[in-house]
PDB file of N, CA and C in Angstrom:
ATOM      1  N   UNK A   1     -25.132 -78.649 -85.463  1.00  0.00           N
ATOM      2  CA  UNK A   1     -23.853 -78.996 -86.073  1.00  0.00           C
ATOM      3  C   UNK A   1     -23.275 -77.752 -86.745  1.00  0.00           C
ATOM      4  N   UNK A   2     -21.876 -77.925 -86.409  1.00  0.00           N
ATOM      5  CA  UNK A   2     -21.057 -76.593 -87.062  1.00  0.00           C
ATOM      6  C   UNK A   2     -21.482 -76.712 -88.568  1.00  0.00           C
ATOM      7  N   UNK A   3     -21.345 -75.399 -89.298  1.00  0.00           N
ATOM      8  CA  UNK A   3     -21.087 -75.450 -90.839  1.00  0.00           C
ATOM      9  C   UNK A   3     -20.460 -76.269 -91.639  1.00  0.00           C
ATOM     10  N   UNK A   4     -19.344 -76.305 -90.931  1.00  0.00           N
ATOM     11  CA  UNK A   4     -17.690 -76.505 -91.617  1.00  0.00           C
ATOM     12  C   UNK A   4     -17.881 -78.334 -91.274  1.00  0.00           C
ATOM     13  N   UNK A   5     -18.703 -78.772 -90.518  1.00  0.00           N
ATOM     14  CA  UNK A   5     -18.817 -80.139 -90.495  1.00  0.00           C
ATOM     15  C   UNK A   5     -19.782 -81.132 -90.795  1.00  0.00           C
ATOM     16  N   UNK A   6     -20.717 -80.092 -90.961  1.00  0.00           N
ATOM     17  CA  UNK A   6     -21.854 -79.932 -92.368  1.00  0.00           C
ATOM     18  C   UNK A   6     -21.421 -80.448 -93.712  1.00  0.00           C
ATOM     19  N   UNK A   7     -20.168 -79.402 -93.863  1.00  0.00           N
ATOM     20  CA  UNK A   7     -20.011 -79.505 -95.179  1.00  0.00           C
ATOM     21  C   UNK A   7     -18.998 -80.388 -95.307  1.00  0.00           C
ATOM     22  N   UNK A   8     -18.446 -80.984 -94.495  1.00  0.00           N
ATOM     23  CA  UNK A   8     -17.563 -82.360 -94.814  1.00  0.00           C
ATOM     24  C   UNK A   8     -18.629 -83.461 -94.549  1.00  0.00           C
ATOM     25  N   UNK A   9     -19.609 -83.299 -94.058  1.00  0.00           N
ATOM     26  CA  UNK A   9     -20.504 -84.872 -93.837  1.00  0.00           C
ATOM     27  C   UNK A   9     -20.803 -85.373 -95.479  1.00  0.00           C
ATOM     28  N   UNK A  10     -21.604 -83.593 -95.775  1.00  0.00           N
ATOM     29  CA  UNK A  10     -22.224 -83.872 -96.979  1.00  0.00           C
ATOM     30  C   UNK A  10     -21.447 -84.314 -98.253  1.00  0.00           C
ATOM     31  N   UNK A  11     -20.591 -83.484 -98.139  1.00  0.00           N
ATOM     32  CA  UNK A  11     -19.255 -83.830 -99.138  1.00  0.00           C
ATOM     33  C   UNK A  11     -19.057 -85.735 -99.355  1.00  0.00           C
ATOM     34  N   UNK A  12     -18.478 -85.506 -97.895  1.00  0.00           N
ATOM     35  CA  UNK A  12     -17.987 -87.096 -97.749  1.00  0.00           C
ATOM     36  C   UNK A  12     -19.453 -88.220 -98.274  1.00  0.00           C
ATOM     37  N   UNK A  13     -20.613 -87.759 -97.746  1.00  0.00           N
ATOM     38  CA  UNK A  13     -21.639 -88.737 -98.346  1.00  0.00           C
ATOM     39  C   UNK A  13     -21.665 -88.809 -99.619  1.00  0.00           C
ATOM     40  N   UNK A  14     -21.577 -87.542-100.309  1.00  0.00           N
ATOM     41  CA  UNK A  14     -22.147 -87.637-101.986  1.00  0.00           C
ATOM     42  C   UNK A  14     -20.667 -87.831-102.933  1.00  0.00           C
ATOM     43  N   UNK A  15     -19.922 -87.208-102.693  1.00  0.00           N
ATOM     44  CA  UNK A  15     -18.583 -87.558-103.659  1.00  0.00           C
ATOM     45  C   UNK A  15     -17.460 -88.369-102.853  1.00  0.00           C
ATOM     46  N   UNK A  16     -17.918 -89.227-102.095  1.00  0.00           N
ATOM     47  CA  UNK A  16     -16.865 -90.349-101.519  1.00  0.00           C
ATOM     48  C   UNK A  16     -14.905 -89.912-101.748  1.00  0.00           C
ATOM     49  N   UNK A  17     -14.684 -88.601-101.109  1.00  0.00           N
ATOM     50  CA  UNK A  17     -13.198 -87.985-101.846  1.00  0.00           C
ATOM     51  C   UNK A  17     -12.397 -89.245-101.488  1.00  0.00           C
ATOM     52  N   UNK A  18     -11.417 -89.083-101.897  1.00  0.00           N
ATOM     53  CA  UNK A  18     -10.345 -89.264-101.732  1.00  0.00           C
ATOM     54  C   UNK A  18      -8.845 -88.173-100.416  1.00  0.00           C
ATOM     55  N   UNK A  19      -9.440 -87.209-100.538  1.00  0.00           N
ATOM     56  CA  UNK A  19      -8.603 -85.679-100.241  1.00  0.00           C
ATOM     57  C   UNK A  19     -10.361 -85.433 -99.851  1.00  0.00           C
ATOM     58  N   UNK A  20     -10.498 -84.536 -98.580  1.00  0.00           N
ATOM     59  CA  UNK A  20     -11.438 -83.516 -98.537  1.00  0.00           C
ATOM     60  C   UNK A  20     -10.426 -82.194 -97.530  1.00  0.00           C
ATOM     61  N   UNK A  21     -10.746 -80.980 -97.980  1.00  0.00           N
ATOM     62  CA  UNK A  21      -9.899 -80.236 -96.880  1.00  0.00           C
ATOM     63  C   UNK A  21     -11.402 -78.902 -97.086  1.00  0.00           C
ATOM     64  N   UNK A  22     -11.714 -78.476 -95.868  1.00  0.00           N
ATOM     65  CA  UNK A  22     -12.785 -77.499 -95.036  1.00  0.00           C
ATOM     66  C   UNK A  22     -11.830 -76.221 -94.378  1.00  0.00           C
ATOM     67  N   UNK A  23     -11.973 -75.229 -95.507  1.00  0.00           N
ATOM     68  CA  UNK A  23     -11.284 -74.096 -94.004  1.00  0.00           C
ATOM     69  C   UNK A  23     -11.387 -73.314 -93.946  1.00  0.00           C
ATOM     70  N   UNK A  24     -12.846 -72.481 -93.049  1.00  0.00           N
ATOM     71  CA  UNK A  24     -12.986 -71.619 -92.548  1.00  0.00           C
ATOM     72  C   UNK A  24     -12.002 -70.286 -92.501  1.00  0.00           C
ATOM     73  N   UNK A  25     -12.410 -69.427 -93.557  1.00  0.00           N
ATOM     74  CA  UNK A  25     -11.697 -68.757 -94.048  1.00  0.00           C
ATOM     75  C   UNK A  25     -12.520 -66.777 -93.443  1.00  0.00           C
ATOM     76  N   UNK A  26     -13.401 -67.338 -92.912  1.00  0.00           N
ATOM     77  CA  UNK A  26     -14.754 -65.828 -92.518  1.00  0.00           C
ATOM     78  C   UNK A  26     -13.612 -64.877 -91.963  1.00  0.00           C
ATOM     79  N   UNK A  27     -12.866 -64.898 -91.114  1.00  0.00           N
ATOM     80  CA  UNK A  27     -12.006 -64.299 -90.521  1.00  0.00           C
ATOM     81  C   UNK A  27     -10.970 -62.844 -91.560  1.00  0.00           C
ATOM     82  N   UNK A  28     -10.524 -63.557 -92.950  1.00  0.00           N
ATOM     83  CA  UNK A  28     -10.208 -62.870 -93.486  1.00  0.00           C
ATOM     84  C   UNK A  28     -11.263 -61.924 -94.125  1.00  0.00           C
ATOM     85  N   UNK A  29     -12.244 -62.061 -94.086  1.00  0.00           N
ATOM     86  CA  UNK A  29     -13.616 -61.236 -94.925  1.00  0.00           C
ATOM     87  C   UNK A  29     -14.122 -60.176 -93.633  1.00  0.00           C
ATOM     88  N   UNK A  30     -13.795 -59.982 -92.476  1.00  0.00           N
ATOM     89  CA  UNK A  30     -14.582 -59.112 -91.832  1.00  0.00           C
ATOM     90  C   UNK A  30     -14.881 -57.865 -92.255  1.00  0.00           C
ATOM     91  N   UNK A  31     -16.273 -57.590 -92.182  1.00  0.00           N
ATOM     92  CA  UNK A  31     -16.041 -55.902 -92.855  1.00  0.00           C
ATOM     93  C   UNK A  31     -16.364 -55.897 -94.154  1.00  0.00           C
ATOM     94  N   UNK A  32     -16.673 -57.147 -95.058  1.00  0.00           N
ATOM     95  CA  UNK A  32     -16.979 -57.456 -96.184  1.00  0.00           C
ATOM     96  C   UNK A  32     -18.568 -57.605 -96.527  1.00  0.00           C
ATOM     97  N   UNK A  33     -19.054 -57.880 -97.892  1.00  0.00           N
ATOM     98  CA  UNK A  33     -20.844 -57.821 -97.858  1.00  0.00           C
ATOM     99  C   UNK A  33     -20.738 -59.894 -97.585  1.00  0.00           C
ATOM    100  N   UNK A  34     -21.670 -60.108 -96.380  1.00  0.00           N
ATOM    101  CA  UNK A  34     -21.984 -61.430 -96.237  1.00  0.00           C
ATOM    102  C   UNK A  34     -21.114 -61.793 -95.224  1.00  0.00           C
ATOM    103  N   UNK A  35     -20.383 -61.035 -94.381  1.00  0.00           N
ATOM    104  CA  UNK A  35     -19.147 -61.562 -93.167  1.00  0.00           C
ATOM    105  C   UNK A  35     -19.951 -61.724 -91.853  1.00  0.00           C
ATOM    106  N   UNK A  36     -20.116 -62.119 -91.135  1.00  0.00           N
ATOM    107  CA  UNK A  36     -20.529 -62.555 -89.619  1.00  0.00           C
ATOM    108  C   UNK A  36     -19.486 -62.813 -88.744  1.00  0.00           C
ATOM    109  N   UNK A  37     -19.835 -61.452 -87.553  1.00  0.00           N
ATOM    110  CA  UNK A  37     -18.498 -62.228 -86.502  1.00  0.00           C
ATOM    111  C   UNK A  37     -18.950 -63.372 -85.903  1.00  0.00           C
ATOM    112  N   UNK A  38     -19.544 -63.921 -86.424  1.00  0.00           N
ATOM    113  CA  UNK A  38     -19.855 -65.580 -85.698  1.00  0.00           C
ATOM    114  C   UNK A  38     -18.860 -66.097 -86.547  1.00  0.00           C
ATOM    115  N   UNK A  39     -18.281 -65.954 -87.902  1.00  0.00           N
ATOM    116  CA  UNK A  39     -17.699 -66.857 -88.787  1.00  0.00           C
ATOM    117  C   UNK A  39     -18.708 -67.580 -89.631  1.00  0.00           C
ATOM    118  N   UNK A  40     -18.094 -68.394 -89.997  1.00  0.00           N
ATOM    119  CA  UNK A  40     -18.673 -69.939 -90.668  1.00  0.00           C
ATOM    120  C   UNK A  40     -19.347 -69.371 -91.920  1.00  0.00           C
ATOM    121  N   UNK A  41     -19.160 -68.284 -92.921  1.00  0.00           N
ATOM    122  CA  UNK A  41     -19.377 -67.453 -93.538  1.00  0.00           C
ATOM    123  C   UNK A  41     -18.728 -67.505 -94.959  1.00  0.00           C
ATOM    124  N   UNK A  42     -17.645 -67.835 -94.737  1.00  0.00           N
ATOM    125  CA  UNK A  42     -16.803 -68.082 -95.845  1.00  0.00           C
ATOM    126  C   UNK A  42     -15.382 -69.085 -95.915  1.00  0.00           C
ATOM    127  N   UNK A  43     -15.671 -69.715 -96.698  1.00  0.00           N
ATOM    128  CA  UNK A  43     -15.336 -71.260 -96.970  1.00  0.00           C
ATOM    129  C   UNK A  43     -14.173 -71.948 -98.501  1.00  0.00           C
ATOM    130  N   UNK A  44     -12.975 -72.261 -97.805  1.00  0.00           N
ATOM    131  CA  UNK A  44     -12.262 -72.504 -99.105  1.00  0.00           C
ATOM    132  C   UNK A  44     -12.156 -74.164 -99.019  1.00  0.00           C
ATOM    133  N   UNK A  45     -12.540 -74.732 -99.869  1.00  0.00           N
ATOM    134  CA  UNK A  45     -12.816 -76.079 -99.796  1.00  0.00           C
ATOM    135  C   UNK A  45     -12.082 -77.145-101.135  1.00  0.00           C
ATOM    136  N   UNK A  46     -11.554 -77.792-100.658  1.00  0.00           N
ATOM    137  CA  UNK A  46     -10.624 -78.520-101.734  1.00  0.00           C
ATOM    138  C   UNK A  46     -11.100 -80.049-101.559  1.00  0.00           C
ATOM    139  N   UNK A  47     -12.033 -80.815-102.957  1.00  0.00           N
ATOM    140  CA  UNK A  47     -12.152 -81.875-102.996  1.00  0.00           C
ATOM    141  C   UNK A  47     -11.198 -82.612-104.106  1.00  0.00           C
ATOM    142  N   UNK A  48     -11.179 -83.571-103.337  1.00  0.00           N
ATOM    143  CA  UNK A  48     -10.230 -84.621-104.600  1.00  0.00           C
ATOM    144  C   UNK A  48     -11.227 -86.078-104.772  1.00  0.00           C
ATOM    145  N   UNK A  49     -11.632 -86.386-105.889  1.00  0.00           N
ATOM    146  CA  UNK A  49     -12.807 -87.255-105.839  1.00  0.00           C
ATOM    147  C   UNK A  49     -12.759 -87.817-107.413  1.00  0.00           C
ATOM    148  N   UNK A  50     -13.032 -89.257-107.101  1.00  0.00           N
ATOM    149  CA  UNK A  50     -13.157 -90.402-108.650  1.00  0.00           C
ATOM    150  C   UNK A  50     -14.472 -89.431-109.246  1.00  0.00           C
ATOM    151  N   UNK A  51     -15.422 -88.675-108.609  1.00  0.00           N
ATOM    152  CA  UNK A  51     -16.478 -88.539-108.697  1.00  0.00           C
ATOM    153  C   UNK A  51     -16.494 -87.994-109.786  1.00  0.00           C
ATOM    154  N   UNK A  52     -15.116 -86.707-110.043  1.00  0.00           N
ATOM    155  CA  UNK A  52     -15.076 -85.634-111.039  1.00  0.00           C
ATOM    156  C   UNK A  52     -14.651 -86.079-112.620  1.00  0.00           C
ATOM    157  N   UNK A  53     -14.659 -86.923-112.435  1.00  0.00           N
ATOM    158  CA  UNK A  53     -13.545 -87.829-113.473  1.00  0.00           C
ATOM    159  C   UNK A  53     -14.361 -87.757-114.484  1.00  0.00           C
ATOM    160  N   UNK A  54     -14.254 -86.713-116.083  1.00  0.00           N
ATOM    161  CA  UNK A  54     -15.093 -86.992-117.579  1.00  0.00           C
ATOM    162  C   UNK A  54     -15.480 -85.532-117.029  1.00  0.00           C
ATOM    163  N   UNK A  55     -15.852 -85.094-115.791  1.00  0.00           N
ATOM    164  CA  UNK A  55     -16.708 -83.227-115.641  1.00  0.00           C
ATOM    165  C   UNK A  55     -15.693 -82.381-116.115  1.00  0.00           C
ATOM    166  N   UNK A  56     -16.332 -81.227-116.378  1.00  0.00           N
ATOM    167  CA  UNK A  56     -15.463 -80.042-116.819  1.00  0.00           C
ATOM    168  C   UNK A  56     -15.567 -79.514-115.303  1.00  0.00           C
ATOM    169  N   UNK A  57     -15.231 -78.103-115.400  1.00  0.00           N
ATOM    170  CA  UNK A  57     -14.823 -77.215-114.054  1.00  0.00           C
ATOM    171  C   UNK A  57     -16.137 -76.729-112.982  1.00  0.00           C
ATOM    172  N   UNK A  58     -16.790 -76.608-114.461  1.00  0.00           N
ATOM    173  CA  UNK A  58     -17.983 -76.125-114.183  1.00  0.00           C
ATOM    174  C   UNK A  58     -18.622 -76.940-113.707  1.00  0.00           C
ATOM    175  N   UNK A  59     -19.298 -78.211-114.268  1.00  0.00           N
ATOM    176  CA  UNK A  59     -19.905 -79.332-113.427  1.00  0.00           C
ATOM    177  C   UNK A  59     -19.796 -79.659-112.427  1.00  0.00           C
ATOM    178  N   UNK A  60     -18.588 -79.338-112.207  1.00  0.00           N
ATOM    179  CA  UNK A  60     -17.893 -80.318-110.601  1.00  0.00           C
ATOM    180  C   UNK A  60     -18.520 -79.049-109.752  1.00  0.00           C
ATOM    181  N   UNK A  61     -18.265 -78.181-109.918  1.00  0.00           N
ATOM    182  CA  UNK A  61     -18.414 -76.911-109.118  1.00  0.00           C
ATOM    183  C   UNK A  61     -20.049 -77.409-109.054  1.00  0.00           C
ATOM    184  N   UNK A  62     -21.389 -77.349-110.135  1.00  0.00           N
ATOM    185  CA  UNK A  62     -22.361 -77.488-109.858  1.00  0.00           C
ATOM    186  C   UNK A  62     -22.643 -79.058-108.967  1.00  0.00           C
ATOM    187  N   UNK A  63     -21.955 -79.520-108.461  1.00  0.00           N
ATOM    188  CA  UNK A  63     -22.116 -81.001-108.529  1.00  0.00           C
ATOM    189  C   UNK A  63     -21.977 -80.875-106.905  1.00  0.00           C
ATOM    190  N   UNK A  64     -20.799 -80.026-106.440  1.00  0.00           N
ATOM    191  CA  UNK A  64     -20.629 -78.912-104.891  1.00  0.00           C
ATOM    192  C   UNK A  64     -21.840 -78.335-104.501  1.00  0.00           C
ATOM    193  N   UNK A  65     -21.956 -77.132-105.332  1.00  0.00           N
ATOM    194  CA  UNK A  65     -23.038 -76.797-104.979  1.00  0.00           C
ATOM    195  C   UNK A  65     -24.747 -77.215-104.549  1.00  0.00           C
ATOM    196  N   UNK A  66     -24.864 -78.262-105.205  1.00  0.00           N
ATOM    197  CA  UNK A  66     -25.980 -78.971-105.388  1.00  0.00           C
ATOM    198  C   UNK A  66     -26.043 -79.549-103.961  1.00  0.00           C
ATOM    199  N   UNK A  67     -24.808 -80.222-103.152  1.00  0.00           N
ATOM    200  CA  UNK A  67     -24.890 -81.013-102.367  1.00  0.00           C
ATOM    201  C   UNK A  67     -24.712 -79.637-101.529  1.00  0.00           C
ATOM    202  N   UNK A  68     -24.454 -78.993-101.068  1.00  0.00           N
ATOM    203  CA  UNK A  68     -24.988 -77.638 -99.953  1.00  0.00           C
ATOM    204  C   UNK A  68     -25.559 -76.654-100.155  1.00  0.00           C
ATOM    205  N   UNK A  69     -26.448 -77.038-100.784  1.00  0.00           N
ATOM    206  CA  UNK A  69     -27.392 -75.880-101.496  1.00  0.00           C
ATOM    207  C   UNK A  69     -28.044 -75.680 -99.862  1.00  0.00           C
ATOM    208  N   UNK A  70     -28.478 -75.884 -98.878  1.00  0.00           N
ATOM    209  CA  UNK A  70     -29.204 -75.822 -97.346  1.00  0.00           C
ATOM    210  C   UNK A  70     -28.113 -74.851 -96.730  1.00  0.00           C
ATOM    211  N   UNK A  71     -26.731 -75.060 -97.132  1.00  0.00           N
ATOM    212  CA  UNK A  71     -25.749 -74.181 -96.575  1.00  0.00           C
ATOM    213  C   UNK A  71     -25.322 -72.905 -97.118  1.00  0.00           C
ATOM    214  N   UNK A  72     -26.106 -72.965 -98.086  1.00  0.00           N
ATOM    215  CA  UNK A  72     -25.472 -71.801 -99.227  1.00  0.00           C
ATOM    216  C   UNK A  72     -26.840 -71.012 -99.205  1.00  0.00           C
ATOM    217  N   UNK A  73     -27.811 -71.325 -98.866  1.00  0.00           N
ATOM    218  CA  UNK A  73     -29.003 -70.347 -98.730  1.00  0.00           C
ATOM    219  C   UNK A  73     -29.072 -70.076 -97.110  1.00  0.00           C
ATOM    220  N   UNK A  74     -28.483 -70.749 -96.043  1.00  0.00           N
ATOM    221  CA  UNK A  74     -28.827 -70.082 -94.879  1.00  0.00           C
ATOM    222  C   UNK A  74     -27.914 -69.572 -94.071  1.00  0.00           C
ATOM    223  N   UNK A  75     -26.213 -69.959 -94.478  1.00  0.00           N
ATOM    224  CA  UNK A  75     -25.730 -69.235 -93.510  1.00  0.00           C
ATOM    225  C   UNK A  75     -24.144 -68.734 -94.739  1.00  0.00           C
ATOM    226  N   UNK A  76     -23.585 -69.622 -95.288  1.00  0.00           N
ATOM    227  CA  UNK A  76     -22.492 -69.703 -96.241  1.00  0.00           C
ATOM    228  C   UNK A  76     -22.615 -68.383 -97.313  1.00  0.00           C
ATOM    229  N   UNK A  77     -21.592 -67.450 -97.205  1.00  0.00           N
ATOM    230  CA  UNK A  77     -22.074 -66.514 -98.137  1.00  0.00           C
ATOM    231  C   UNK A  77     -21.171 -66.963 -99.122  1.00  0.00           C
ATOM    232  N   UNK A  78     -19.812 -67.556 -99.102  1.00  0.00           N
ATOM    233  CA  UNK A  78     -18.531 -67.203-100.151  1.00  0.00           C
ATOM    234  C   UNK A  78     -18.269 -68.805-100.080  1.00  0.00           C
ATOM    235  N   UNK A  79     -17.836 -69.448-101.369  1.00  0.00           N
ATOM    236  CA  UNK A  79     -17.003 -70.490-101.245  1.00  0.00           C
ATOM    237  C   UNK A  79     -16.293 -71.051-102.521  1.00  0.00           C
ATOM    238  N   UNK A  80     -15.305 -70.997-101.987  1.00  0.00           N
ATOM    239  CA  UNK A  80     -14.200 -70.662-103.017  1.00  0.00           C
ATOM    240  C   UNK A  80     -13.696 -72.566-103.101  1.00  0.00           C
ATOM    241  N   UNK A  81     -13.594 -73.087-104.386  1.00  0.00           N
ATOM    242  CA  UNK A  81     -13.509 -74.156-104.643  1.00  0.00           C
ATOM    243  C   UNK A  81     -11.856 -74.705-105.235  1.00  0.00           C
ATOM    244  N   UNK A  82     -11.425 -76.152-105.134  1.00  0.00           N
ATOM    245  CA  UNK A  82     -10.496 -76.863-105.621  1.00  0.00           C
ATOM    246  C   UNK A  82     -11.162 -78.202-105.708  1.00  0.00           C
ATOM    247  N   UNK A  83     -11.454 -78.403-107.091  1.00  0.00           N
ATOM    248  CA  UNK A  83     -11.736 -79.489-107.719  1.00  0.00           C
ATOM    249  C   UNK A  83     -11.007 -80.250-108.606  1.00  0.00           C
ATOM    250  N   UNK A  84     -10.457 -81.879-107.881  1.00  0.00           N
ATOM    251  CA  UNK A  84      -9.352 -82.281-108.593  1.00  0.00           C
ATOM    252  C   UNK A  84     -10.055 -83.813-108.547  1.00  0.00           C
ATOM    253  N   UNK A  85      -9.779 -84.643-109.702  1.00  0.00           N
ATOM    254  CA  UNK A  85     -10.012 -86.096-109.831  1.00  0.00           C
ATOM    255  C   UNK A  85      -8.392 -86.479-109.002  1.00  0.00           C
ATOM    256  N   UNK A  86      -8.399 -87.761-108.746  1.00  0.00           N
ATOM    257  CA  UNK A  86      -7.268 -88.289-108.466  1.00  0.00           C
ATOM    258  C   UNK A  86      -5.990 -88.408-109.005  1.00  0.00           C
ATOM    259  N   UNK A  87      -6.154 -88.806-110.537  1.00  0.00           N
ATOM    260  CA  UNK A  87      -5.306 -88.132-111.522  1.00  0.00           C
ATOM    261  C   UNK A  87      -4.607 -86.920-111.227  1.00  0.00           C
ATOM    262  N   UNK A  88      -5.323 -86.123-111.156  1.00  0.00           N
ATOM    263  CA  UNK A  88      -4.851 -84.736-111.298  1.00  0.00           C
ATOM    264  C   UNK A  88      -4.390 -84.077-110.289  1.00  0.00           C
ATOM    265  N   UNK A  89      -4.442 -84.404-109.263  1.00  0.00           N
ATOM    266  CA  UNK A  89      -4.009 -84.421-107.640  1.00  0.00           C
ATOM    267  C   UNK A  89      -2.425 -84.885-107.546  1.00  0.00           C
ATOM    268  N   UNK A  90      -2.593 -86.088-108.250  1.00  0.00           N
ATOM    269  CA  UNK A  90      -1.169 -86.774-108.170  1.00  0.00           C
ATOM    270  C   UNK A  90       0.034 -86.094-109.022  1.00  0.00           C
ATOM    271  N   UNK A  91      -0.618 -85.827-109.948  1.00  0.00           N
ATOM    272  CA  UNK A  91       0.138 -84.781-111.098  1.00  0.00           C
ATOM    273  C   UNK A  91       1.008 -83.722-110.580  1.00  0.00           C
TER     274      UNK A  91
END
């Protein structure tokens, strides 16, 4: 299984979003420390989720990480986050 659909399975299992958006971003990093011309390397990822609702910035971010920690040690070098409750989405 691709990365990028990896990381929407896992997503979608553990923080049930509302909004999930995955996008393969490796392309702009070539030539960078952690780039692969295979891709799938670097990752801008925007969840919108009841899940975040009472977390600070930081939590939510550890709360990401936690759930691709398998992706973030074997192939994912960069991933750049948008963490929004529903509230705050709509805003």
């Amino acid at each position: 299984m691709e990365y990028a659909a990896r990381i929407r399975q896992k997503l979608t299992d553990g923080l049930s979003p509302d909004r999930l958006e995955v996008v393969d971003e490796s392309h702009r990093h070539a030539g960078h420390a952690g780039a692969d011309a295979k891709g799938e390397t670097h990752f801008h990822v925007t969840v919108v989720s009841a899940a975040f609702t009472g977390q600070s910035r930081v939590a939510r971010q550890r709360m990401v990480y936690a759930l691709l920690a398998d992706e973030l040690r074997e192939r994912v070098h960069a991933l750049a986050l948008t963490t929004q409750t529903p509230a705050e989405a709509a805003a």
